[in-house]
PDB file of N, CA and C in Angstrom:
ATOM      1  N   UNK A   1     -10.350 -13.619  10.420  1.00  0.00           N
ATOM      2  CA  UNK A   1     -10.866 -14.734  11.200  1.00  0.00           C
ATOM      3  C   UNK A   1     -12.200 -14.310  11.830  1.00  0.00           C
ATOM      4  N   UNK A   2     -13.086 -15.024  11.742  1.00  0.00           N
ATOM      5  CA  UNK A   2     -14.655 -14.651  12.044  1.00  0.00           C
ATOM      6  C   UNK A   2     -14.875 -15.224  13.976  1.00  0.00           C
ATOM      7  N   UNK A   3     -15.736 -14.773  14.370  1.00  0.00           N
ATOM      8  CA  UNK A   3     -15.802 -15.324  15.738  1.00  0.00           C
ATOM      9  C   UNK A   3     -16.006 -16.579  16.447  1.00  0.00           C
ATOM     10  N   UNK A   4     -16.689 -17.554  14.916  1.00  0.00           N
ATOM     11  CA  UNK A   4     -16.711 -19.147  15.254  1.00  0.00           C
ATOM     12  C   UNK A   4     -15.493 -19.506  15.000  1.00  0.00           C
ATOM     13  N   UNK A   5     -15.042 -19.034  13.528  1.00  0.00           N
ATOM     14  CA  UNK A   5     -13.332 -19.673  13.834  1.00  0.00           C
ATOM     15  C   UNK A   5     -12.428 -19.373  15.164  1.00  0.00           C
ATOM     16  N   UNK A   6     -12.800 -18.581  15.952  1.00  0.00           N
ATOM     17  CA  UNK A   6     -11.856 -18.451  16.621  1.00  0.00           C
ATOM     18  C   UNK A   6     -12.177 -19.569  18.256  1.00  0.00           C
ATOM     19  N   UNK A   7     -13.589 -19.320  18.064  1.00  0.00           N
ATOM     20  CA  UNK A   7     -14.040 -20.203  19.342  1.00  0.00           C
ATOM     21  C   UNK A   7     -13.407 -21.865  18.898  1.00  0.00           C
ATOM     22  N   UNK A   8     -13.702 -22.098  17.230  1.00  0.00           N
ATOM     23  CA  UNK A   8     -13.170 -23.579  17.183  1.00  0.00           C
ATOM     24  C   UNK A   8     -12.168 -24.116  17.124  1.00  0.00           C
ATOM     25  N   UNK A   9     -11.371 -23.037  17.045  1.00  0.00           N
ATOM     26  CA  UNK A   9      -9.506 -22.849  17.294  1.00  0.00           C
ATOM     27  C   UNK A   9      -9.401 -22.853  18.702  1.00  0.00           C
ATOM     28  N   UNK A  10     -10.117 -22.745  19.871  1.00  0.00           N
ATOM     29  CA  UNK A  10     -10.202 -22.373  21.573  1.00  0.00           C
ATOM     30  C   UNK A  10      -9.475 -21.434  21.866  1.00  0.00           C
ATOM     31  N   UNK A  11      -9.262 -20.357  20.921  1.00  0.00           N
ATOM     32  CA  UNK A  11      -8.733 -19.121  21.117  1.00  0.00           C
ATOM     33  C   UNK A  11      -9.548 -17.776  21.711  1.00  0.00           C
ATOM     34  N   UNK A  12      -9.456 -17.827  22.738  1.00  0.00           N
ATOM     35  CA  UNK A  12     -10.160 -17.447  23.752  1.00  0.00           C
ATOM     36  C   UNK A  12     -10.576 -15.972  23.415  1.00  0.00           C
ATOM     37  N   UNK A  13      -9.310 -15.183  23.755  1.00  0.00           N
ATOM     38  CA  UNK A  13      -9.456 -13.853  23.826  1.00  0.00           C
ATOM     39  C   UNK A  13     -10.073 -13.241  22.324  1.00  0.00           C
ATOM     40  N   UNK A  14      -9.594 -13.973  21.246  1.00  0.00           N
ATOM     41  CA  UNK A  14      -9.936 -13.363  19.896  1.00  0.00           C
ATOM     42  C   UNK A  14     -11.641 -13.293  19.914  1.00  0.00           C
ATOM     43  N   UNK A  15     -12.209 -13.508  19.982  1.00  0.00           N
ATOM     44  CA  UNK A  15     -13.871 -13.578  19.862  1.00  0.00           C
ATOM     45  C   UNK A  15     -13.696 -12.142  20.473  1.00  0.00           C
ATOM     46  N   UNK A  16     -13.877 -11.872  21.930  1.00  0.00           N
ATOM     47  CA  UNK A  16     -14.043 -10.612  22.334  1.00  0.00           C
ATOM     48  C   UNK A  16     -13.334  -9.428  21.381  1.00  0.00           C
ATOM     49  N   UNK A  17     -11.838  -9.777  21.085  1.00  0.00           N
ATOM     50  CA  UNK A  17     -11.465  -8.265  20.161  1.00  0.00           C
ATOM     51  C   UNK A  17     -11.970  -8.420  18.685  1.00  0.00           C
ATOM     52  N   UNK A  18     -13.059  -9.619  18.404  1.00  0.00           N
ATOM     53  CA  UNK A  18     -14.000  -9.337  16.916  1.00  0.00           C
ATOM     54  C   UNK A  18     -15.345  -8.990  17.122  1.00  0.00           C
ATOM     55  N   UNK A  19     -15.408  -8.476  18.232  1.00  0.00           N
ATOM     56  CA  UNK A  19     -16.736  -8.402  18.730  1.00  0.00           C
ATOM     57  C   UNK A  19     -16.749  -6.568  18.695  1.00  0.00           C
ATOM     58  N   UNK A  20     -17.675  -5.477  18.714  1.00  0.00           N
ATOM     59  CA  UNK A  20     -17.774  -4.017  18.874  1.00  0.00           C
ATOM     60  C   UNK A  20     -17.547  -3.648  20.829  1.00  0.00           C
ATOM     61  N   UNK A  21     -17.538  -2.714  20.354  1.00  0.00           N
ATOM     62  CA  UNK A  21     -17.389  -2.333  21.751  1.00  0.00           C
ATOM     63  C   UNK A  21     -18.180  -2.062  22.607  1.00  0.00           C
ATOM     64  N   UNK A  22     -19.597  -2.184  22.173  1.00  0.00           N
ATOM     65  CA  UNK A  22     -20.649  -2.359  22.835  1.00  0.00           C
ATOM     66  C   UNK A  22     -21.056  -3.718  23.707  1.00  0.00           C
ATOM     67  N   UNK A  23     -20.227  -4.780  23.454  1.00  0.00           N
ATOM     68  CA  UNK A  23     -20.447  -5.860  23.210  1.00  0.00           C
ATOM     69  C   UNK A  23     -19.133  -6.208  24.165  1.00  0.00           C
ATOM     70  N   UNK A  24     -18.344  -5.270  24.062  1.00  0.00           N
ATOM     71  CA  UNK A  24     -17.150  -5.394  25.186  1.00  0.00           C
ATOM     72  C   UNK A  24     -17.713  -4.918  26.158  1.00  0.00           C
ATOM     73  N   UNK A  25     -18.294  -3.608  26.522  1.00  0.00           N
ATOM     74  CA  UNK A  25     -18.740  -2.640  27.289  1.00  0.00           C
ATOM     75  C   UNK A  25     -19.791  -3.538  28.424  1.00  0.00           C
ATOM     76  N   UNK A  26     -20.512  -4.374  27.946  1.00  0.00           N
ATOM     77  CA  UNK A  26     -21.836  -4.974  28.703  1.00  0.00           C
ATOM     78  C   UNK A  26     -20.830  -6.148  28.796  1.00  0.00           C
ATOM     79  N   UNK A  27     -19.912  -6.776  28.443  1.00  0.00           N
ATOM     80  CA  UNK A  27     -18.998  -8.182  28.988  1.00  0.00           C
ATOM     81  C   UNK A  27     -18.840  -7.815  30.289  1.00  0.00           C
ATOM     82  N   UNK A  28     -17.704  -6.286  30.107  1.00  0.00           N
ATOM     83  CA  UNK A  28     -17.381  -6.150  31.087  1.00  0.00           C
ATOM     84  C   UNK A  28     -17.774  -6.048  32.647  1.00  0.00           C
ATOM     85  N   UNK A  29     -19.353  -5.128  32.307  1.00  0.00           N
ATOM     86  CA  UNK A  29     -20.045  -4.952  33.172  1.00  0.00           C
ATOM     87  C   UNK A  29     -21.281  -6.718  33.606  1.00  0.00           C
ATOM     88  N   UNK A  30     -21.198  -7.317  33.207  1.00  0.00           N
ATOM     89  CA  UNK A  30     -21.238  -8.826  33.280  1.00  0.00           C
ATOM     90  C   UNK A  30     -20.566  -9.381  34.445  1.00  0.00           C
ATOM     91  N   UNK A  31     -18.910  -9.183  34.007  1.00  0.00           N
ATOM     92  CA  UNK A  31     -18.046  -9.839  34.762  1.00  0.00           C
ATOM     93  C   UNK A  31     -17.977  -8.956  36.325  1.00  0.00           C
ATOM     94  N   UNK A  32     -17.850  -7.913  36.494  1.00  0.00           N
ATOM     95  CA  UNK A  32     -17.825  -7.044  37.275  1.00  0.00           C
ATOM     96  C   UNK A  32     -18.845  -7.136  38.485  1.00  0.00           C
ATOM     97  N   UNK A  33     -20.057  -7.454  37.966  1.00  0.00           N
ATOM     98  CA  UNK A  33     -21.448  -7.626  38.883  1.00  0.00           C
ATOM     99  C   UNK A  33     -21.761  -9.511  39.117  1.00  0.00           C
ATOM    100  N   UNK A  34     -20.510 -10.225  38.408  1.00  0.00           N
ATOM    101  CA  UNK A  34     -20.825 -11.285  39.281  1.00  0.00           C
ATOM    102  C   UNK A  34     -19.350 -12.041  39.328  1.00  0.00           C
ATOM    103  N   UNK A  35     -18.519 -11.005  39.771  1.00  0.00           N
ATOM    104  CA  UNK A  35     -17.605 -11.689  40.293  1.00  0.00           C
ATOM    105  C   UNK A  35     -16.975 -10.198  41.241  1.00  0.00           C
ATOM    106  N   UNK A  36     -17.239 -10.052  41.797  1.00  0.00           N
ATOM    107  CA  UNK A  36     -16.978  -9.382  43.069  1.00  0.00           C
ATOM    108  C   UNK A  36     -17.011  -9.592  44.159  1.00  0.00           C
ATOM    109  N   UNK A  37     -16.195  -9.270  44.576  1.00  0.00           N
ATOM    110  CA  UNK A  37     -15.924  -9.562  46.023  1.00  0.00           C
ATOM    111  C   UNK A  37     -16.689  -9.332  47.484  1.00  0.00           C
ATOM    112  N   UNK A  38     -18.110  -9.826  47.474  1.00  0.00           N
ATOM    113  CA  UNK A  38     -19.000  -9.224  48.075  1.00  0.00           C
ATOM    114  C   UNK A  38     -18.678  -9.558  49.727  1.00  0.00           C
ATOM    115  N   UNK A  39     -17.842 -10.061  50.192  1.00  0.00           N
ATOM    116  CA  UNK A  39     -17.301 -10.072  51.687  1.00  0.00           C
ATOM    117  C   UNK A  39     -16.649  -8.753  51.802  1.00  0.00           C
ATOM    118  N   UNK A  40     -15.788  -8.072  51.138  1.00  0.00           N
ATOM    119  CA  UNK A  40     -14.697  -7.078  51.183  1.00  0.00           C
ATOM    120  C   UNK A  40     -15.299  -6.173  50.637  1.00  0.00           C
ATOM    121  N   UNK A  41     -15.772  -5.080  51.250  1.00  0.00           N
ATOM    122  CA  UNK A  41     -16.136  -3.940  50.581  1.00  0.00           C
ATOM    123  C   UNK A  41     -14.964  -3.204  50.220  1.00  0.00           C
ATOM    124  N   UNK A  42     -15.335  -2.012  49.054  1.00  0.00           N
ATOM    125  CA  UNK A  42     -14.145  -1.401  49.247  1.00  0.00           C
ATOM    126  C   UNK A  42     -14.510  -0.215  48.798  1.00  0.00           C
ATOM    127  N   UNK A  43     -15.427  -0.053  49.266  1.00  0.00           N
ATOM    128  CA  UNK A  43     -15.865   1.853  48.716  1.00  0.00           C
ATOM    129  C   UNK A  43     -16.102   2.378  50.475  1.00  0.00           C
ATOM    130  N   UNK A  44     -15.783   3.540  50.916  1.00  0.00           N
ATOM    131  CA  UNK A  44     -15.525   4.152  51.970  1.00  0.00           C
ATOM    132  C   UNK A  44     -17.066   4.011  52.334  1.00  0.00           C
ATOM    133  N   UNK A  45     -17.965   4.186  53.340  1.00  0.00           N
ATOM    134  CA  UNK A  45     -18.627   3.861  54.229  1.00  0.00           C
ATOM    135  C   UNK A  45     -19.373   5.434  53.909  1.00  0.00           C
ATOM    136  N   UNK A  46     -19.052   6.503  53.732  1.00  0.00           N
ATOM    137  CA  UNK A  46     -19.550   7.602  53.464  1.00  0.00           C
ATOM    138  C   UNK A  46     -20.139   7.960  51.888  1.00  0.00           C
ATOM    139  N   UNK A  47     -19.375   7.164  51.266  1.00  0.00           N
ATOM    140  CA  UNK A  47     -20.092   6.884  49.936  1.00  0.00           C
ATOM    141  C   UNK A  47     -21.091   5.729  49.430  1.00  0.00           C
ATOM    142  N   UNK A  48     -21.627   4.861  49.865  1.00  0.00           N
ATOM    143  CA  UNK A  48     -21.777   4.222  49.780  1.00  0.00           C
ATOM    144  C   UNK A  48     -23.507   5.037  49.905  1.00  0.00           C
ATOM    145  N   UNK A  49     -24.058   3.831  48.917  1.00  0.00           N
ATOM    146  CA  UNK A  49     -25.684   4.370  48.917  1.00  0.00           C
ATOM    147  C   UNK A  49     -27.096   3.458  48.766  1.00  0.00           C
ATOM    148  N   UNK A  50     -28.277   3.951  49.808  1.00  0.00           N
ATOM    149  CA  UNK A  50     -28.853   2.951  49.725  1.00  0.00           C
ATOM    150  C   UNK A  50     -30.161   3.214  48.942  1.00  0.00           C
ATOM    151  N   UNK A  51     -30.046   1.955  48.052  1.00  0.00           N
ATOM    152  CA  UNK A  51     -30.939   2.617  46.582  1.00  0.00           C
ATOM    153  C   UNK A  51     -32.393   1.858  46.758  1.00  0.00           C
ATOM    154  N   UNK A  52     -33.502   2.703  46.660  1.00  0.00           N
ATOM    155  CA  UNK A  52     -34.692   2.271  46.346  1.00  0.00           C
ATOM    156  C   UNK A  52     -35.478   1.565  44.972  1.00  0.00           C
ATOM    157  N   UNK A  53     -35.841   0.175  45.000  1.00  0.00           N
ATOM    158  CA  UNK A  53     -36.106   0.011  43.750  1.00  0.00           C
ATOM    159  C   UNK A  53     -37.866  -0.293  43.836  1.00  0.00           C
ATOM    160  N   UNK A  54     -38.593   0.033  42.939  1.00  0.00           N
ATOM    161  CA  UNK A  54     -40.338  -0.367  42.893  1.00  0.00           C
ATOM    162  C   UNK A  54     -40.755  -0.733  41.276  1.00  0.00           C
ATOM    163  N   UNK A  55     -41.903  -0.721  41.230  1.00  0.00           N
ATOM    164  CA  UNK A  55     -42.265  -1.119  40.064  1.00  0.00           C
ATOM    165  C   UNK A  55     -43.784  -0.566  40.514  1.00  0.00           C
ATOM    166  N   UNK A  56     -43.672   0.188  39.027  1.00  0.00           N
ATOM    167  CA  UNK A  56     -45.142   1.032  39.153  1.00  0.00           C
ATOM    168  C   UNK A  56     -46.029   0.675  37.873  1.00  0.00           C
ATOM    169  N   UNK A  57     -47.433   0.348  38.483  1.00  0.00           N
ATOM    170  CA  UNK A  57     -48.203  -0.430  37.226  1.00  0.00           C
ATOM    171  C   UNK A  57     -48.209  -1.211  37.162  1.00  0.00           C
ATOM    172  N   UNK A  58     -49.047  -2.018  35.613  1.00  0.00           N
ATOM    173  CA  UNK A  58     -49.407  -3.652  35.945  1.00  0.00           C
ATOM    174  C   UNK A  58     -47.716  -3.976  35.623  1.00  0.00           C
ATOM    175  N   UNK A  59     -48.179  -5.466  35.924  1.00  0.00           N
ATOM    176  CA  UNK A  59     -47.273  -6.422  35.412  1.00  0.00           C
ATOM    177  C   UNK A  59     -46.361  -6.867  33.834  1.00  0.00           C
ATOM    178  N   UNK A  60     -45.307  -6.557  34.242  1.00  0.00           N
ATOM    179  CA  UNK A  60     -44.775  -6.525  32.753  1.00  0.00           C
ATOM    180  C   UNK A  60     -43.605  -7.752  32.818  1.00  0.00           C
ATOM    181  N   UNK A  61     -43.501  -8.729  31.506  1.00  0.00           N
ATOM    182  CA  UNK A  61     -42.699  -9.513  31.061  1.00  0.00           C
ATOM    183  C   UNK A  61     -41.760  -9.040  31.320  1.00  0.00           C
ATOM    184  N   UNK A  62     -40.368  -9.524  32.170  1.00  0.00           N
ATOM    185  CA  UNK A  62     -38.988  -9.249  31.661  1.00  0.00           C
ATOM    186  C   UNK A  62     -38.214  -8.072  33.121  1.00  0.00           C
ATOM    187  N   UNK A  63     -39.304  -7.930  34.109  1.00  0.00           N
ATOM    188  CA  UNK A  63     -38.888  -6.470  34.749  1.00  0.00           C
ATOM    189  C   UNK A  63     -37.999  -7.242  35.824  1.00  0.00           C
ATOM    190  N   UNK A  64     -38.370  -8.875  36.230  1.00  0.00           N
ATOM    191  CA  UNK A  64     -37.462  -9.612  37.015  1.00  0.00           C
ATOM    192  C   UNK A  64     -36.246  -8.984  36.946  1.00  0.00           C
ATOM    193  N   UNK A  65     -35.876  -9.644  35.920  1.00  0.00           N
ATOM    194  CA  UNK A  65     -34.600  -9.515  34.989  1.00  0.00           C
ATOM    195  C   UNK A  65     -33.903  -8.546  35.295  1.00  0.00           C
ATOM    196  N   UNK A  66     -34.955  -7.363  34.724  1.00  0.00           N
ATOM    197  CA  UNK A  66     -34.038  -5.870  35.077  1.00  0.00           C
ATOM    198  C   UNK A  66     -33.750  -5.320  36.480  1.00  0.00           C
ATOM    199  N   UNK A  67     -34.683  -5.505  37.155  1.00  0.00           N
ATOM    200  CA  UNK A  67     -34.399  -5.063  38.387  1.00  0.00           C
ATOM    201  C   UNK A  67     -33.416  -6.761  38.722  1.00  0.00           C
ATOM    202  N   UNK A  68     -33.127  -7.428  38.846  1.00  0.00           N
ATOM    203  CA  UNK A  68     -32.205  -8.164  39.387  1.00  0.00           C
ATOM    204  C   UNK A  68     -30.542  -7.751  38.458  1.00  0.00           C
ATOM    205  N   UNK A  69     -30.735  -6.987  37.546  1.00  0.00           N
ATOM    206  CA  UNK A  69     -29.590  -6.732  37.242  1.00  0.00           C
ATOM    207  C   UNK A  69     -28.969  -5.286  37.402  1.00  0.00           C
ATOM    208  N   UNK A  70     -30.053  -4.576  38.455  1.00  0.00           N
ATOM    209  CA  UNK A  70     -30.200  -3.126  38.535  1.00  0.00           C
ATOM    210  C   UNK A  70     -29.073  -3.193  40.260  1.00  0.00           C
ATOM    211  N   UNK A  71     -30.494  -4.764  41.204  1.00  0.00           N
ATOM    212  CA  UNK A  71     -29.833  -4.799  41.991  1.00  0.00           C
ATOM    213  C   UNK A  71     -28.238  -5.395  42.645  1.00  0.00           C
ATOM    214  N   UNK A  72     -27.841  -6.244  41.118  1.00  0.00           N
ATOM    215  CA  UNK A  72     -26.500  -6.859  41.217  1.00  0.00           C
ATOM    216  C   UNK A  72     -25.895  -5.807  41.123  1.00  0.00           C
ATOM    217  N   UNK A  73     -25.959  -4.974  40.280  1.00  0.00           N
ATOM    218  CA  UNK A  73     -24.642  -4.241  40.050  1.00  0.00           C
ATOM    219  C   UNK A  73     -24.599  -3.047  41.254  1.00  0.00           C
ATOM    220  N   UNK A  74     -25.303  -2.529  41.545  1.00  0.00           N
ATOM    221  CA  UNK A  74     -25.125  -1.693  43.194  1.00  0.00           C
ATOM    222  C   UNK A  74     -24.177  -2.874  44.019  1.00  0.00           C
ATOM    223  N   UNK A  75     -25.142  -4.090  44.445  1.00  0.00           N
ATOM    224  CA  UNK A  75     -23.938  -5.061  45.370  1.00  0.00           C
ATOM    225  C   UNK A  75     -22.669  -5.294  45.096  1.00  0.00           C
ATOM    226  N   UNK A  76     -22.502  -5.096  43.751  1.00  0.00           N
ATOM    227  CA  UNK A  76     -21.245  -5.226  42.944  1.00  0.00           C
ATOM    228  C   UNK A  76     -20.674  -3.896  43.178  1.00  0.00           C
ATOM    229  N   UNK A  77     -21.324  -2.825  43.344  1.00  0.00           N
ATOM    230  CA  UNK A  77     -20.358  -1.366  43.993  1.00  0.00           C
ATOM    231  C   UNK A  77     -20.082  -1.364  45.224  1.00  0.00           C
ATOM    232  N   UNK A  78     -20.781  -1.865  45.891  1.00  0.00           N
ATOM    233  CA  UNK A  78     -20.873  -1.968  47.641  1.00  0.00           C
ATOM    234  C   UNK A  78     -22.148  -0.937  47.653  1.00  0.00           C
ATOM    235  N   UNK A  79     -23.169  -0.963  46.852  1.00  0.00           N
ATOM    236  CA  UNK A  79     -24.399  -0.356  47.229  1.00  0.00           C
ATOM    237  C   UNK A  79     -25.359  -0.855  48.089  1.00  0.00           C
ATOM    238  N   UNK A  80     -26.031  -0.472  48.984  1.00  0.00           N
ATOM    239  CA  UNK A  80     -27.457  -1.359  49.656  1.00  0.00           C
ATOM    240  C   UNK A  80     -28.472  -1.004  48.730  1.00  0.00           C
ATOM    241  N   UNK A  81     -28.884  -2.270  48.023  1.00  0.00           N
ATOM    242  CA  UNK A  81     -30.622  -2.020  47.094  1.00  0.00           C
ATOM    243  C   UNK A  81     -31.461  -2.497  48.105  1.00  0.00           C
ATOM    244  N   UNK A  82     -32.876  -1.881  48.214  1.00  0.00           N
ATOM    245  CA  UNK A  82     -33.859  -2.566  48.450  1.00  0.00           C
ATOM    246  C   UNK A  82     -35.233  -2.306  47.766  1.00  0.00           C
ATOM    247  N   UNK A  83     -35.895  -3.841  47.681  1.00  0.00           N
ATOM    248  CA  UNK A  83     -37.111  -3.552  47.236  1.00  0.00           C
ATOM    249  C   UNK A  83     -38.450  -2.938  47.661  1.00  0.00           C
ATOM    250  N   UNK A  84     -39.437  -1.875  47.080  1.00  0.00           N
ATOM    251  CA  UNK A  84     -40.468  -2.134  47.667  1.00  0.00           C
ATOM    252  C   UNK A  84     -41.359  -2.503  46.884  1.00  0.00           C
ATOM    253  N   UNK A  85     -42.058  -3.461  47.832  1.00  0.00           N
ATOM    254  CA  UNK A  85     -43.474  -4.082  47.001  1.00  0.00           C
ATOM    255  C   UNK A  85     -44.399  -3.281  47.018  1.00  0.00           C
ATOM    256  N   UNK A  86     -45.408  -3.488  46.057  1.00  0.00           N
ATOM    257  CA  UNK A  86     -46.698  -3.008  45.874  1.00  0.00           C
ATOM    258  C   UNK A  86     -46.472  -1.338  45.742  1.00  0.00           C
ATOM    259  N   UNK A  87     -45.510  -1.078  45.233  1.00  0.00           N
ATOM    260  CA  UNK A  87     -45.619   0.064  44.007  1.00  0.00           C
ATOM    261  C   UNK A  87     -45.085   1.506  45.415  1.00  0.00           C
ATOM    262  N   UNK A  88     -46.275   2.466  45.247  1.00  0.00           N
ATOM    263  CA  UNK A  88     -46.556   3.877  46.241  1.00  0.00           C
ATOM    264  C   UNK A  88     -47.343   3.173  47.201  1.00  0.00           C
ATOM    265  N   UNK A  89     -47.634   2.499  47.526  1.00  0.00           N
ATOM    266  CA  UNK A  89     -49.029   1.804  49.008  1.00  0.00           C
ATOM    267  C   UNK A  89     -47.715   1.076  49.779  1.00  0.00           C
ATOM    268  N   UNK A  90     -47.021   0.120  48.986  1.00  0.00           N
ATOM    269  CA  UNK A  90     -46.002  -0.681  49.504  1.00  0.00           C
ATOM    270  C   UNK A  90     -44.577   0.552  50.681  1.00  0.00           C
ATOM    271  N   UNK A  91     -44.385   1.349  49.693  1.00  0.00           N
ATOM    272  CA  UNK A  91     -43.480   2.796  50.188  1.00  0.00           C
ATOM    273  C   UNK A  91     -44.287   3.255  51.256  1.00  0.00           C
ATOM    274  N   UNK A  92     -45.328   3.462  51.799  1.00  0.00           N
ATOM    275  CA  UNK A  92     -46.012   3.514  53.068  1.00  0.00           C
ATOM    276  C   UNK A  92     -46.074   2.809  53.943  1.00  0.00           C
ATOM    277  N   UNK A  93     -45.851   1.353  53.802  1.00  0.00           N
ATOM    278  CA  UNK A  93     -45.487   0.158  54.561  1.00  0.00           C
ATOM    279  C   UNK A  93     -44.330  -0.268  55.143  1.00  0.00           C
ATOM    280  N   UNK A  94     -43.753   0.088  56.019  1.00  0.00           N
ATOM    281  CA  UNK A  94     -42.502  -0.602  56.239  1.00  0.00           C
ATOM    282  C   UNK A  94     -42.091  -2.041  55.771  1.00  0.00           C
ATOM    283  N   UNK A  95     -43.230  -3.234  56.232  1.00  0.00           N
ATOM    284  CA  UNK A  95     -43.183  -4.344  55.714  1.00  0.00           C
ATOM    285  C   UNK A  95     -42.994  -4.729  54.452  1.00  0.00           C
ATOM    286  N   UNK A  96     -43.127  -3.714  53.696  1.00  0.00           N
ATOM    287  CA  UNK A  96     -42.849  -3.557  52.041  1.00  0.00           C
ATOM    288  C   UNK A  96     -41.769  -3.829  51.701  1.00  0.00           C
ATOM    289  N   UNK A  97     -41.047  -3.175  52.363  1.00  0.00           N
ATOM    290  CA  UNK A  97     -39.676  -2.540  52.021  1.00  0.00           C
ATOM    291  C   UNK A  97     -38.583  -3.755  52.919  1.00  0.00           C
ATOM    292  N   UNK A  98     -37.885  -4.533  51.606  1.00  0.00           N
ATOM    293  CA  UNK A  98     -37.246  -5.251  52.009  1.00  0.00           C
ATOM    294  C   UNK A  98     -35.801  -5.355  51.257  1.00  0.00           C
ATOM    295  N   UNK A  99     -34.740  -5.495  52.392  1.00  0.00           N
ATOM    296  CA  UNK A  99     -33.301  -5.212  51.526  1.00  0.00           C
ATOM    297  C   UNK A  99     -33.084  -6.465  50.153  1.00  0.00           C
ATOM    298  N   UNK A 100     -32.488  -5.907  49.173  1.00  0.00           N
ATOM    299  CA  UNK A 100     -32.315  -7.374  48.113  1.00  0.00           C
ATOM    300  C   UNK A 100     -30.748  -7.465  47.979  1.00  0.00           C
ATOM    301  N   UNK A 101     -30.797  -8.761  48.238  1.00  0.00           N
ATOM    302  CA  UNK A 101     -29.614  -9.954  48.409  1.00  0.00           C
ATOM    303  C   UNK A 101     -29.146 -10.605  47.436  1.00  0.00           C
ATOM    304  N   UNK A 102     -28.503 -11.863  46.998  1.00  0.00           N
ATOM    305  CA  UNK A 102     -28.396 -12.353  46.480  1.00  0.00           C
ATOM    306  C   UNK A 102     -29.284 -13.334  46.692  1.00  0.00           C
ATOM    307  N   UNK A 103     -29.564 -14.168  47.880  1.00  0.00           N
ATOM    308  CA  UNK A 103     -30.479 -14.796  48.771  1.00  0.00           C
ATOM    309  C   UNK A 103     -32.103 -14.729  48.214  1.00  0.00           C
ATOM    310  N   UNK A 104     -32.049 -13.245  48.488  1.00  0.00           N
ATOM    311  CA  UNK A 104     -33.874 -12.898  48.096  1.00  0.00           C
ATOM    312  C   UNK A 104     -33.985 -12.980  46.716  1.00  0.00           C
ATOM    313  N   UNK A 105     -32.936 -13.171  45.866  1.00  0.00           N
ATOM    314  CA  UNK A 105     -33.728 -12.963  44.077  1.00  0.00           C
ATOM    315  C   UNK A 105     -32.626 -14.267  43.491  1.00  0.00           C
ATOM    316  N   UNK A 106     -32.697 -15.009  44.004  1.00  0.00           N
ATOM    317  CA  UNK A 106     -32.171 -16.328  43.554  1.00  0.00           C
ATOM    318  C   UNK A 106     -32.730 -16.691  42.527  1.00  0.00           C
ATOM    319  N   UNK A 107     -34.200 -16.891  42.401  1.00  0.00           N
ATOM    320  CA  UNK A 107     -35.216 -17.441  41.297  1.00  0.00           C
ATOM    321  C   UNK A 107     -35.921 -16.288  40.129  1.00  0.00           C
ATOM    322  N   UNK A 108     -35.667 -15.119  40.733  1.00  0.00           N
ATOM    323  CA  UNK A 108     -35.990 -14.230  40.014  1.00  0.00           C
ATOM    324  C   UNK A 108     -35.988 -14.385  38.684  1.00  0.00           C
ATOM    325  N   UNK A 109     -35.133 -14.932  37.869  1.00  0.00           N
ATOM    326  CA  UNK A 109     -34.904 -14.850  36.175  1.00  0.00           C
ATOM    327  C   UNK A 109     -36.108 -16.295  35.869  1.00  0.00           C
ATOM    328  N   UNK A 110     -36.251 -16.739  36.840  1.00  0.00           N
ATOM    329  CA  UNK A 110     -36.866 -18.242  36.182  1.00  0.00           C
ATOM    330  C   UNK A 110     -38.830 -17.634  36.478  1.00  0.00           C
ATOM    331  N   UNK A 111     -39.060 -16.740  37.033  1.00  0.00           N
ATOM    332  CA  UNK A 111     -40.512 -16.292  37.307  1.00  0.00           C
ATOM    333  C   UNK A 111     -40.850 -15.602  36.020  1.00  0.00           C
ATOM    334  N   UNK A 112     -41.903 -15.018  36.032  1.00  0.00           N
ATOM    335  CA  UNK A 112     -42.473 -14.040  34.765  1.00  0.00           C
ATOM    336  C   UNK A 112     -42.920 -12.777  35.492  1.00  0.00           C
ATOM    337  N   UNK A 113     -43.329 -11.725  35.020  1.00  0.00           N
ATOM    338  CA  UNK A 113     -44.723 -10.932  35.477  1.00  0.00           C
ATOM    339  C   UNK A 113     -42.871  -9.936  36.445  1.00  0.00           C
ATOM    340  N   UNK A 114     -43.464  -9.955  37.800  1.00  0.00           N
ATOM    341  CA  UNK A 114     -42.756  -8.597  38.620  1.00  0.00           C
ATOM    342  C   UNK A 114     -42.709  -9.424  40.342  1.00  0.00           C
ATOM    343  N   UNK A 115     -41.796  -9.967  40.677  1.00  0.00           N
ATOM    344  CA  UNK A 115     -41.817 -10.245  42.519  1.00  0.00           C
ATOM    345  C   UNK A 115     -42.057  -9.240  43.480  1.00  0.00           C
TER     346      UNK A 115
END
């Protein structure tokens, strides 16, 4: 049975076990970073880590993207991400440096270029 037959049968689970495991591997981590329980932490307070993210150089297609999926999945551990703008000048700025939310990168996938 191929993976459209199974979607046109509404047999749910079969698509995923005709699929590789690479393909399971990034589902999983999919489901994980946007369905978590972001009221309830649950990693101990001593582990927990607060991660710096920048972007160095011009502007590149597509880096939204990555860094919004760099910073879901930390929130999805109970990590603190934050951004800084404007590269090494921005990291000298306090004002640079701003925590990322779900809130702050709402539109992120729909922009181009780097926020």
């Amino acid at each position: 049975e191929s993976v459209a037959d199974a979607i046109d049968n509404k047999n749910i689970r079969k698509p995923t076990q005709l699929r590789d495991s690479e393909f399971i591997k990034h589902l999983n981590n999919f489901m994980s970073m946007n369905s978590a329980d972001h009221n309830n932490s649950t990693l101990l307070l001593e582990k927990r880590f607060n991660i710096a993210i920048t972007n160095i150089g011009a502007l590149a297609g597509g880096i939204n993207s990555t860094i919004y999926s760099i910073a879901t999945y930390c929130i999805s551990r109970d990590h603190k991400p934050s951004g800084i703008y404007n590269g090494f000048t921005g990291l000298t700025r306090h004002e640079s440096i701003n925590a990322l939310n779900w809130s702050a990168m709402i539109n992120w996938n729909n922009t181009s270029a780097s926020e």
